[in-house]
C-alpha atoms as a PDB file:
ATOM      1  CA  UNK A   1      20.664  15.237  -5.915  1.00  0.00           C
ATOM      2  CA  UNK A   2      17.826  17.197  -6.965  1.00  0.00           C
ATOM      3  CA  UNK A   3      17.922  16.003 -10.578  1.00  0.00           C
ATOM      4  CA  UNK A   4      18.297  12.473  -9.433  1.00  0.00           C
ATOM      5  CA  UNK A   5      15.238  12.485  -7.463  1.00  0.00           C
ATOM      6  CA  UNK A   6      13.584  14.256 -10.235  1.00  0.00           C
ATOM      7  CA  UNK A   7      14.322  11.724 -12.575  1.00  0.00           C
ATOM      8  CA  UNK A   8      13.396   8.835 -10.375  1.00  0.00           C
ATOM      9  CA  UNK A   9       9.969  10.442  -9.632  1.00  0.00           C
ATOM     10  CA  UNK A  10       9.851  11.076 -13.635  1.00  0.00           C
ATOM     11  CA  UNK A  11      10.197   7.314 -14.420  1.00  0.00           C
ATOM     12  CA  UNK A  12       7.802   6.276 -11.729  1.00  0.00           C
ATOM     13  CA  UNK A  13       5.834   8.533 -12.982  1.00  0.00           C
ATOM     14  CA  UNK A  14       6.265   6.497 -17.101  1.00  0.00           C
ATOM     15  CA  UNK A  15       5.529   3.477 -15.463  1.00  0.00           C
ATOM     16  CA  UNK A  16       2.576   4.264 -13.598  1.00  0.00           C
ATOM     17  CA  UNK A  17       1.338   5.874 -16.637  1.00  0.00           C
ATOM     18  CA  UNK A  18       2.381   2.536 -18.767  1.00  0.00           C
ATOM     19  CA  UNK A  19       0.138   0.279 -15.983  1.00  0.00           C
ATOM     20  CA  UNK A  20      -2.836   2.277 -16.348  1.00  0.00           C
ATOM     21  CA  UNK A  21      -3.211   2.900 -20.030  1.00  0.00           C
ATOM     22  CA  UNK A  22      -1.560  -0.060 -21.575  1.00  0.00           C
ATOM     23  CA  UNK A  23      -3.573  -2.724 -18.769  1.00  0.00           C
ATOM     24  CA  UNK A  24      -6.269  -4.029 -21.802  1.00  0.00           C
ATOM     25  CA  UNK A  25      -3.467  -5.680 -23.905  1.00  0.00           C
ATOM     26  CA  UNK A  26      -3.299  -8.500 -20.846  1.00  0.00           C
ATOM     27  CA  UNK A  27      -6.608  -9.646 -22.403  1.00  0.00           C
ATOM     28  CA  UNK A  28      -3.263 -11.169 -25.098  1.00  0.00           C
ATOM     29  CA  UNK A  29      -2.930 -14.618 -24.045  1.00  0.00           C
ATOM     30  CA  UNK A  30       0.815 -14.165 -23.704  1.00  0.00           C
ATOM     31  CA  UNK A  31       0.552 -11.329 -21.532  1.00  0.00           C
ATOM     32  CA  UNK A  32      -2.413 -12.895 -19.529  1.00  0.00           C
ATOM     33  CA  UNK A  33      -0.117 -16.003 -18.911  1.00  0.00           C
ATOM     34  CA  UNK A  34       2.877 -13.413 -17.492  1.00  0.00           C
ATOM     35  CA  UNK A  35       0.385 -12.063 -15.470  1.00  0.00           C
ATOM     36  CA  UNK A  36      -1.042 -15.257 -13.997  1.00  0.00           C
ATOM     37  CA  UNK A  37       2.770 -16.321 -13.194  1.00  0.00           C
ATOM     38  CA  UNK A  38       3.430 -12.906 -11.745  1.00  0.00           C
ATOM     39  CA  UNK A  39       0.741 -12.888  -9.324  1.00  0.00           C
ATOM     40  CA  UNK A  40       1.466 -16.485  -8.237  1.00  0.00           C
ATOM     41  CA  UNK A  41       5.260 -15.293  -7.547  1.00  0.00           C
ATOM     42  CA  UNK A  42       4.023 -12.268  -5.486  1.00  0.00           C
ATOM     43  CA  UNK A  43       0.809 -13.331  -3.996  1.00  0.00           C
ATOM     44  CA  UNK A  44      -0.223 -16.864  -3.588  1.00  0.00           C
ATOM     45  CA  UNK A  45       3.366 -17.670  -2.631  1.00  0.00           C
ATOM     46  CA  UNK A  46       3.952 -15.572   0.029  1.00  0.00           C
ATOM     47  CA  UNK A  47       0.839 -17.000   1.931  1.00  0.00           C
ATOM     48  CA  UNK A  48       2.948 -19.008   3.782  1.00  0.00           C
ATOM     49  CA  UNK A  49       5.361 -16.611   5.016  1.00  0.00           C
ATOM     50  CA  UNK A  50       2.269 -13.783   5.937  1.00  0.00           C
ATOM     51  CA  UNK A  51      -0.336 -16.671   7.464  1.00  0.00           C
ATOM     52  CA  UNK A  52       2.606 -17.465  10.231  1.00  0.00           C
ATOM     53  CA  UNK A  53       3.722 -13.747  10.478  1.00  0.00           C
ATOM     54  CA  UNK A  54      -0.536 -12.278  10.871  1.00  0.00           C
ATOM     55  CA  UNK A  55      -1.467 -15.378  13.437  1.00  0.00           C
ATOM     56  CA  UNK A  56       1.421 -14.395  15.623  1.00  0.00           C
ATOM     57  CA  UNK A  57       0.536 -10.575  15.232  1.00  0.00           C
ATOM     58  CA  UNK A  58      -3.113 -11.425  15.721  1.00  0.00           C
ATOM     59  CA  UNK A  59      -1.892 -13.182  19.248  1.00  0.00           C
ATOM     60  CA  UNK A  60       0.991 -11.399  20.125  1.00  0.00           C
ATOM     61  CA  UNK A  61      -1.755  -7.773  20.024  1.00  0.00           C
ATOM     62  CA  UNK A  62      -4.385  -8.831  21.842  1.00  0.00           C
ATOM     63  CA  UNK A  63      -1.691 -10.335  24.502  1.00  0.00           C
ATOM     64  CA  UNK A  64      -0.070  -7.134  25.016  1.00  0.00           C
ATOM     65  CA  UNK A  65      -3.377  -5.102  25.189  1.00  0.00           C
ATOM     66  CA  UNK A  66      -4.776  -7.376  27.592  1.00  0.00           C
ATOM     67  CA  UNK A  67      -1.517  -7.428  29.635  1.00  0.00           C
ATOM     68  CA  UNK A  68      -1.718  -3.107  29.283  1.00  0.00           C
ATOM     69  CA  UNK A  69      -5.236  -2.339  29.572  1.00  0.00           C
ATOM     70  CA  UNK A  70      -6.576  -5.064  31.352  1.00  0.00           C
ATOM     71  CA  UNK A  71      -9.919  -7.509  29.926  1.00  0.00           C
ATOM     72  CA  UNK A  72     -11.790  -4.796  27.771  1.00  0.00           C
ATOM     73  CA  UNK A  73     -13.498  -6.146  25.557  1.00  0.00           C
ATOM     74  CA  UNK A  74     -14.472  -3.166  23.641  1.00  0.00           C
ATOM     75  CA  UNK A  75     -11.183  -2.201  23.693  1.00  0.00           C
ATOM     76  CA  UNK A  76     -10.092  -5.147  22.003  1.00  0.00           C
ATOM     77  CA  UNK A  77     -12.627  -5.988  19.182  1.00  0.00           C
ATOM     78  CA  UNK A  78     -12.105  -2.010  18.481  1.00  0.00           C
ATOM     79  CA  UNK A  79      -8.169  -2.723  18.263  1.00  0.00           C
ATOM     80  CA  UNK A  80      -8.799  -5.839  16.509  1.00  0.00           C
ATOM     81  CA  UNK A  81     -10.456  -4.127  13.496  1.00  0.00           C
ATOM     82  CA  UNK A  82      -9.025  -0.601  13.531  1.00  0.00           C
ATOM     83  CA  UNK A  83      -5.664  -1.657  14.486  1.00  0.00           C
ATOM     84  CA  UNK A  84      -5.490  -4.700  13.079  1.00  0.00           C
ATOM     85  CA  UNK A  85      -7.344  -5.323  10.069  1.00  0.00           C
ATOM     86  CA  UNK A  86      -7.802  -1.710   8.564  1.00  0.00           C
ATOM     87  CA  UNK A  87      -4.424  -0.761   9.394  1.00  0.00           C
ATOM     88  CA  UNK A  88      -1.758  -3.281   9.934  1.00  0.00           C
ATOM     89  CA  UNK A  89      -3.074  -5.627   7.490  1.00  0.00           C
ATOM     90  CA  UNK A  90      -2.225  -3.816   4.265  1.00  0.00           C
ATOM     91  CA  UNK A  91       0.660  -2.472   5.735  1.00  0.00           C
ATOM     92  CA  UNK A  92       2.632  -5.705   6.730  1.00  0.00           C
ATOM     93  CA  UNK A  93       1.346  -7.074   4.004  1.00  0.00           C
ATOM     94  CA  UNK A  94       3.076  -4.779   1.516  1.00  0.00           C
ATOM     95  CA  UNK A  95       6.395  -4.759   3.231  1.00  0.00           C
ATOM     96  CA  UNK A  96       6.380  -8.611   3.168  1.00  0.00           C
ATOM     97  CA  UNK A  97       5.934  -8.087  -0.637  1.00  0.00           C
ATOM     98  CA  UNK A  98       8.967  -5.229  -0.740  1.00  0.00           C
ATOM     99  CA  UNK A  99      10.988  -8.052   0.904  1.00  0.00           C
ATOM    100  CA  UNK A 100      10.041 -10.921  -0.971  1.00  0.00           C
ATOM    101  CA  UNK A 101       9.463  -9.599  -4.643  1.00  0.00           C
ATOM    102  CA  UNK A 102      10.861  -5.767  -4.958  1.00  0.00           C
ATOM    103  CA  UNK A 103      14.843  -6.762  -5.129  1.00  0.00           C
ATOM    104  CA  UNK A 104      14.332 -10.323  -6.912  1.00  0.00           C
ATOM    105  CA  UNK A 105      12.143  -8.703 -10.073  1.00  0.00           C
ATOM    106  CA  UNK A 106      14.618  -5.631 -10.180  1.00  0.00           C
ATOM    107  CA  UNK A 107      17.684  -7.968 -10.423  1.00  0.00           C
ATOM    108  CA  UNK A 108      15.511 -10.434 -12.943  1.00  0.00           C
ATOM    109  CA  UNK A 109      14.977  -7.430 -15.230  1.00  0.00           C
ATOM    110  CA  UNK A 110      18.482  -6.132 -14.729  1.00  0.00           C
ATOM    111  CA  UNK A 111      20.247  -9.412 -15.833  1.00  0.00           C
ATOM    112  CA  UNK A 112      17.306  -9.822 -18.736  1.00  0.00           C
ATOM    113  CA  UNK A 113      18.730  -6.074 -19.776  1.00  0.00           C
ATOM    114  CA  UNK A 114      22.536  -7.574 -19.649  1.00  0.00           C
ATOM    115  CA  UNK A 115      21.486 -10.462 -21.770  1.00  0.00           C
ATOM    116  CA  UNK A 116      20.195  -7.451 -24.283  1.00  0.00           C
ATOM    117  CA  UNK A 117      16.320  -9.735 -23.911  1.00  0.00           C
ATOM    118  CA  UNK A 118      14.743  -6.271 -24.494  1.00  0.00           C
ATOM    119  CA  UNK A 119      16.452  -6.000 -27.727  1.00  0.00           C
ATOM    120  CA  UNK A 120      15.404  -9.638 -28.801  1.00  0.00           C
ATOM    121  CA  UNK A 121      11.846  -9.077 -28.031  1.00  0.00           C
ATOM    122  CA  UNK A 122      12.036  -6.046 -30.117  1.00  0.00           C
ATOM    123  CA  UNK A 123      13.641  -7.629 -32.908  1.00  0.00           C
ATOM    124  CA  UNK A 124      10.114  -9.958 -32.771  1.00  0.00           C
ATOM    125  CA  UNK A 125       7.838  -7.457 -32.895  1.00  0.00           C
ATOM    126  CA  UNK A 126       6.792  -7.326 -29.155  1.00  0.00           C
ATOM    127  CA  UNK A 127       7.317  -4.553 -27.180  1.00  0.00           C
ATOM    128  CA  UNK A 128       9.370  -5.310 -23.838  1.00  0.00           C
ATOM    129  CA  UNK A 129       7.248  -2.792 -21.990  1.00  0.00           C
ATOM    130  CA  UNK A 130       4.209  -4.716 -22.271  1.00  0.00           C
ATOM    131  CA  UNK A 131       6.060  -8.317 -22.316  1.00  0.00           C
ATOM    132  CA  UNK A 132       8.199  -7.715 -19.238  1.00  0.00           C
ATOM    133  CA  UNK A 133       7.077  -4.300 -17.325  1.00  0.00           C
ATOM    134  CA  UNK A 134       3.107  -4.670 -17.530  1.00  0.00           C
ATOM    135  CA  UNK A 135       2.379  -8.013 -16.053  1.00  0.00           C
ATOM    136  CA  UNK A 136       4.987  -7.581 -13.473  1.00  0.00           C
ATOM    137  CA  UNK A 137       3.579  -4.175 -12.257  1.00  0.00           C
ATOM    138  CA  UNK A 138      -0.389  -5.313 -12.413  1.00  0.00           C
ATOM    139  CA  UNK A 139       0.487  -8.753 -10.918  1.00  0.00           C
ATOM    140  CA  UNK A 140       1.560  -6.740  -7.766  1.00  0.00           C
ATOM    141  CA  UNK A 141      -0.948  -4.726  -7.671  1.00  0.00           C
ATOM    142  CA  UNK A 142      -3.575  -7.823  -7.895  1.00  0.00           C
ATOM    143  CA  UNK A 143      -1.351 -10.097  -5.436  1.00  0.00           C
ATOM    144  CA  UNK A 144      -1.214  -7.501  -2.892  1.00  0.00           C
ATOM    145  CA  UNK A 145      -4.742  -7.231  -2.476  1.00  0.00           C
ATOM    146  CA  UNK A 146      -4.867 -11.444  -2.306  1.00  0.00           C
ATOM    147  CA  UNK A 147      -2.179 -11.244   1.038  1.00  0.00           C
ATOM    148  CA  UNK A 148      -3.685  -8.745   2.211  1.00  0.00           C
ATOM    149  CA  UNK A 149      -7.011 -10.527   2.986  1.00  0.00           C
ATOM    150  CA  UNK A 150      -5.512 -13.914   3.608  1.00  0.00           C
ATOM    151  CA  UNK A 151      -3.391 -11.826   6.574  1.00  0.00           C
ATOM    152  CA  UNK A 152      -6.707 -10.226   7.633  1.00  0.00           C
ATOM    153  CA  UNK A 153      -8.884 -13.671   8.138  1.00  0.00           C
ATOM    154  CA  UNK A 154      -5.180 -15.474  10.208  1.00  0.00           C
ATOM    155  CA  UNK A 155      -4.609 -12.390  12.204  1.00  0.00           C
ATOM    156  CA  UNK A 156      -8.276 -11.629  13.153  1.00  0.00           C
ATOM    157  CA  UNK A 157      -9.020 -15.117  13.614  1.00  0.00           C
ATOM    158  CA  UNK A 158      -6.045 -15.298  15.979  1.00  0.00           C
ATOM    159  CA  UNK A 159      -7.010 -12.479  17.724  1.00  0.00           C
ATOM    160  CA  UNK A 160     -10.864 -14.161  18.475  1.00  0.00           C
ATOM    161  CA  UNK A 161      -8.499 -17.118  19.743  1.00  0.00           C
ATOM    162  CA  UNK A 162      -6.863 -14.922  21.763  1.00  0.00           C
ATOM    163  CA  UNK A 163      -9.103 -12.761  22.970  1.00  0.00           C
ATOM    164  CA  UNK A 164     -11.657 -15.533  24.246  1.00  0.00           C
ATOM    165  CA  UNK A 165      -8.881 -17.353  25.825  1.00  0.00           C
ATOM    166  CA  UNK A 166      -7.612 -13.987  27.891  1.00  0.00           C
ATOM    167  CA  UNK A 167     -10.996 -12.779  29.355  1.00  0.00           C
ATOM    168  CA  UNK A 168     -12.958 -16.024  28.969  1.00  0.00           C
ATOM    169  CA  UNK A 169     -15.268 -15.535  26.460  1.00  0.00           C
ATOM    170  CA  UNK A 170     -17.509 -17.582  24.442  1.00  0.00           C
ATOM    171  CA  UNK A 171     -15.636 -17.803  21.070  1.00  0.00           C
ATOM    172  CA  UNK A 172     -18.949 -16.828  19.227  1.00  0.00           C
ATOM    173  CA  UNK A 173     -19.514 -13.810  21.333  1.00  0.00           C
ATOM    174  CA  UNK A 174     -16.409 -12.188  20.482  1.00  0.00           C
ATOM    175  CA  UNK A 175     -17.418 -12.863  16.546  1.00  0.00           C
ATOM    176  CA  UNK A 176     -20.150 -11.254  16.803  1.00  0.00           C
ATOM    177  CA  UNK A 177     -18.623  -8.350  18.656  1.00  0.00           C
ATOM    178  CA  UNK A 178     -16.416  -7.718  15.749  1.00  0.00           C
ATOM    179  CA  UNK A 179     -18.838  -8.245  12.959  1.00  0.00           C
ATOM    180  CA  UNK A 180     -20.834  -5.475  14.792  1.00  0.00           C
ATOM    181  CA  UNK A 181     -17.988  -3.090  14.536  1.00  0.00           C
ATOM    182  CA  UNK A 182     -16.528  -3.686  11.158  1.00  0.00           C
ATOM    183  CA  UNK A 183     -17.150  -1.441   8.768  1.00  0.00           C
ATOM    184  CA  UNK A 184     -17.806  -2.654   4.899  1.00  0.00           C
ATOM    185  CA  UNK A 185     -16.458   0.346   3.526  1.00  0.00           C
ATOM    186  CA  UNK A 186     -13.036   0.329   5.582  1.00  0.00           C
ATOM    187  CA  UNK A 187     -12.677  -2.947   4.929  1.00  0.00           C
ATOM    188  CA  UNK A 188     -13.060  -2.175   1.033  1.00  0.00           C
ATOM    189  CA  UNK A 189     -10.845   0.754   1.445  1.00  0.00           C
ATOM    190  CA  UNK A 190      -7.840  -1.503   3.310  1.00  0.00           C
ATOM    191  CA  UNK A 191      -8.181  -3.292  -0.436  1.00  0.00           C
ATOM    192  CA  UNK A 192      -7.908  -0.334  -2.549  1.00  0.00           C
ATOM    193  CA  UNK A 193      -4.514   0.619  -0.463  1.00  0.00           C
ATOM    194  CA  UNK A 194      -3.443  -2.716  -1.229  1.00  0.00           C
ATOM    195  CA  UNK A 195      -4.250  -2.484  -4.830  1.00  0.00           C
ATOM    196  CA  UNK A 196      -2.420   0.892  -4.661  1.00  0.00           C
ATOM    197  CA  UNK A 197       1.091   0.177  -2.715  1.00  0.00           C
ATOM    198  CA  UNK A 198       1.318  -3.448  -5.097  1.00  0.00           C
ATOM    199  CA  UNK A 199       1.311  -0.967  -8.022  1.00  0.00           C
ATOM    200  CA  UNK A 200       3.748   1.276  -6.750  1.00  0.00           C
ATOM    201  CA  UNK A 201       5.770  -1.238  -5.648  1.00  0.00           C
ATOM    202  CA  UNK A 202       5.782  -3.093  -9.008  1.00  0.00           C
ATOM    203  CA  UNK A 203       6.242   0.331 -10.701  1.00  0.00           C
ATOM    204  CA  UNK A 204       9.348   1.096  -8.673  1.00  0.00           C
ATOM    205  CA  UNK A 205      11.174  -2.165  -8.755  1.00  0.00           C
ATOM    206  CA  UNK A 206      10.771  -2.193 -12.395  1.00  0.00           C
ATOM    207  CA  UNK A 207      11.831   1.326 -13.129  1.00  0.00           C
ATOM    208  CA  UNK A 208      14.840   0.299 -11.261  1.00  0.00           C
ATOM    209  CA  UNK A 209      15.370  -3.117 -12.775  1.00  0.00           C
ATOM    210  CA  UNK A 210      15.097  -1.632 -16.272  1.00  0.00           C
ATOM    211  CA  UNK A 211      17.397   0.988 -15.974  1.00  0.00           C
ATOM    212  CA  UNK A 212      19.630  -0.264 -14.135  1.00  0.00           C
ATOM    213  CA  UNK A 213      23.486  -0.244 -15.567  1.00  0.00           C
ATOM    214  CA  UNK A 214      25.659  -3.416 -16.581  1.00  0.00           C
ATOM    215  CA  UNK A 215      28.363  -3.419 -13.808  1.00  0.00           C
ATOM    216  CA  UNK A 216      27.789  -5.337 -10.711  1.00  0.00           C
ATOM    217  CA  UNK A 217      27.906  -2.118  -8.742  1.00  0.00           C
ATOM    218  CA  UNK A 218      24.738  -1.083 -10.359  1.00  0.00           C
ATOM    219  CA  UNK A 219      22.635  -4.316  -9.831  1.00  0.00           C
ATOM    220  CA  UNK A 220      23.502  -4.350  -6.531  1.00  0.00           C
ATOM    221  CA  UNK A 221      22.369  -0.564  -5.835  1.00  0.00           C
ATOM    222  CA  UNK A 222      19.542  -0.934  -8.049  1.00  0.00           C
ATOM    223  CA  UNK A 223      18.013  -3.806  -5.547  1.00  0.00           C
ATOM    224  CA  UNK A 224      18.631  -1.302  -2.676  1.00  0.00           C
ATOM    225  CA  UNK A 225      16.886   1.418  -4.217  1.00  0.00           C
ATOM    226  CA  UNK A 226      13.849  -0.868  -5.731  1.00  0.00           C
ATOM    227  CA  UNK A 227      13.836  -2.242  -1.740  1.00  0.00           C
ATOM    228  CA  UNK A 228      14.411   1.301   0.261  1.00  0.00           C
ATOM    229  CA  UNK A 229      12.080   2.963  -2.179  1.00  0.00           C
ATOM    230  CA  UNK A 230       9.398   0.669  -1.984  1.00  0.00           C
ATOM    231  CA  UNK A 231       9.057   0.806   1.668  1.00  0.00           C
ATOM    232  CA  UNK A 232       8.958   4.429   1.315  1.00  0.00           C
ATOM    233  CA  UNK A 233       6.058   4.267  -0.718  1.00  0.00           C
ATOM    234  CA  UNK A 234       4.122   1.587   1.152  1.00  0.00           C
ATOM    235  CA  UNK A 235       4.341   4.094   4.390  1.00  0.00           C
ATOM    236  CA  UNK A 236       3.465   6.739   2.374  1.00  0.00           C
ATOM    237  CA  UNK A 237       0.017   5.520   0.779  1.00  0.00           C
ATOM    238  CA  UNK A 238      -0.718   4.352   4.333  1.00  0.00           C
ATOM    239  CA  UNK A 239      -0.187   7.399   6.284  1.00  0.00           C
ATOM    240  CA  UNK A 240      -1.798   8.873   3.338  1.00  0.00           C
ATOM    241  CA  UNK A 241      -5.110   7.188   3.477  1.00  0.00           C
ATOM    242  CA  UNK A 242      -5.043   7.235   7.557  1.00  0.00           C
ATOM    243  CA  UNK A 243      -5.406  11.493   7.067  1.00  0.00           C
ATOM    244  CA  UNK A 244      -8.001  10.835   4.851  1.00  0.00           C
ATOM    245  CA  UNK A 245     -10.503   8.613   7.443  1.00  0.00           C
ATOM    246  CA  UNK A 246      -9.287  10.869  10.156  1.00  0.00           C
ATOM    247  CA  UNK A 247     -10.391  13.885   7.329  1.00  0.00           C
ATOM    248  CA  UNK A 248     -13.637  12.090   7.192  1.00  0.00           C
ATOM    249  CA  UNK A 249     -14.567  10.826  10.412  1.00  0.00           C
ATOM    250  CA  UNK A 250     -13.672  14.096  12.691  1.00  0.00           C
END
């Protein structure tokens, strides 16, 4: 068991290094184009699917704090941007990803390594790697970011909605209540997780997808691994970087 967790850790650990040295040969208009279709398959499509999910978070918070603590205000805007934006945000954000992308590319570059499409490539000159891995790995880490604010603006807005509706406020005074207490650095920071758990993400369903085996039973235990191990991560870099502003701000 120890060896297999080893190794897994050792081929995240290729792939990460692959994303982060190789990333200048997108600027090839092949590669640029993969990446392009990659971050439309992991980003701007999944809009949809987070705008519904943050506008009932947004509500469905601010409900349940009002019903528990009562019409606070404070308490609220505080929740609304702590809580809600800095927190939540990039986290149901990257598990909406995990569900939507993480066992679909793994199987795609599982049946592409069936069809022996790494060899072809190969056989052209162009390394699969960079053809198949990069764009796949850096569109996630782009896309991510991209939900990630979209969910922010529907769930915050939701929660002004909600918020003046519950304790009767003018609709512009709780904006500017929040604005007050947001802070442009967290908010750049909930980003920078983003960027970070779309990479690891990408990296992990891809080191699964491309070494997966050729028998059934191995595509269908390489999607539950790319899944399982991408939630993994996504809690990780999030509990992570929550130590680090508690670090800082105590």
């Amino acid at each position: 068991m120890n060896a297999l967790v080893t190794g897994r850790l050792y081929g995240y650990a290729l792939m990460t290094w692959l994303a982060l040295t190789r990333w200048s040969r997108l600027g090839e208009p092949q590669l640029r184009y993969q990446l392009y279709r990659q971050v439309h398959a992991t980003g701007i499509a999944a809009l949809p699917v987070t705008g519904a999910l943050a506008a009932l978070t947004g509500a469905a918070a601010v409900t349940q704090l009002t019903a528990l603590a009562g019409q606070n205000s404070d308490l609220a805007q505080s929740w609304l941007f702590y809580g809600l934006f800095f927190e939540l945000a990039p986290l149901l954000s990257g598990l909406v990803l995990v569900a939507r992308s993480s066992a679909a590319m793994a199987s795609e570059l599982a049946v592409m390594n069936q069809h022996d499409e790494y060899q072809a490539l190969r056989r052209m000159g162009i390394p699969p790697a960079d053809y198949l891995l990069l764009p796949r790995i850096l569109g996630l880490a782009l896309g991510l970011p991209v939900v990630t604010i979209f969910f922010q603006i529907v769930a915050v807005v939701s929660g002004w909605l909600a918020v003046s509706l519950l304790q009767g406020l003018p609709l512009a005074q709780v904006t500017g209540h929040f604005l007050e207490l947001a802070d442009p650095w967290l908010t750049l920071l909930s980003l920078l997780k983003s960027a970070v758990m779309g990479l690891l993400i990408g990296v992990i369903a891809c080191h699964h997808g491309s070494s997966a085996g050729r028998s059934s039973r191995d595509l269908s235990g390489m999607s539950i691994h790319a899944v399982g191990n991408g939630m993994v991560a996504v809690f990780l870099v999030d509990v992570m970087v929550a130590l680090l502003v508690y670090w800082i701000k105590r």
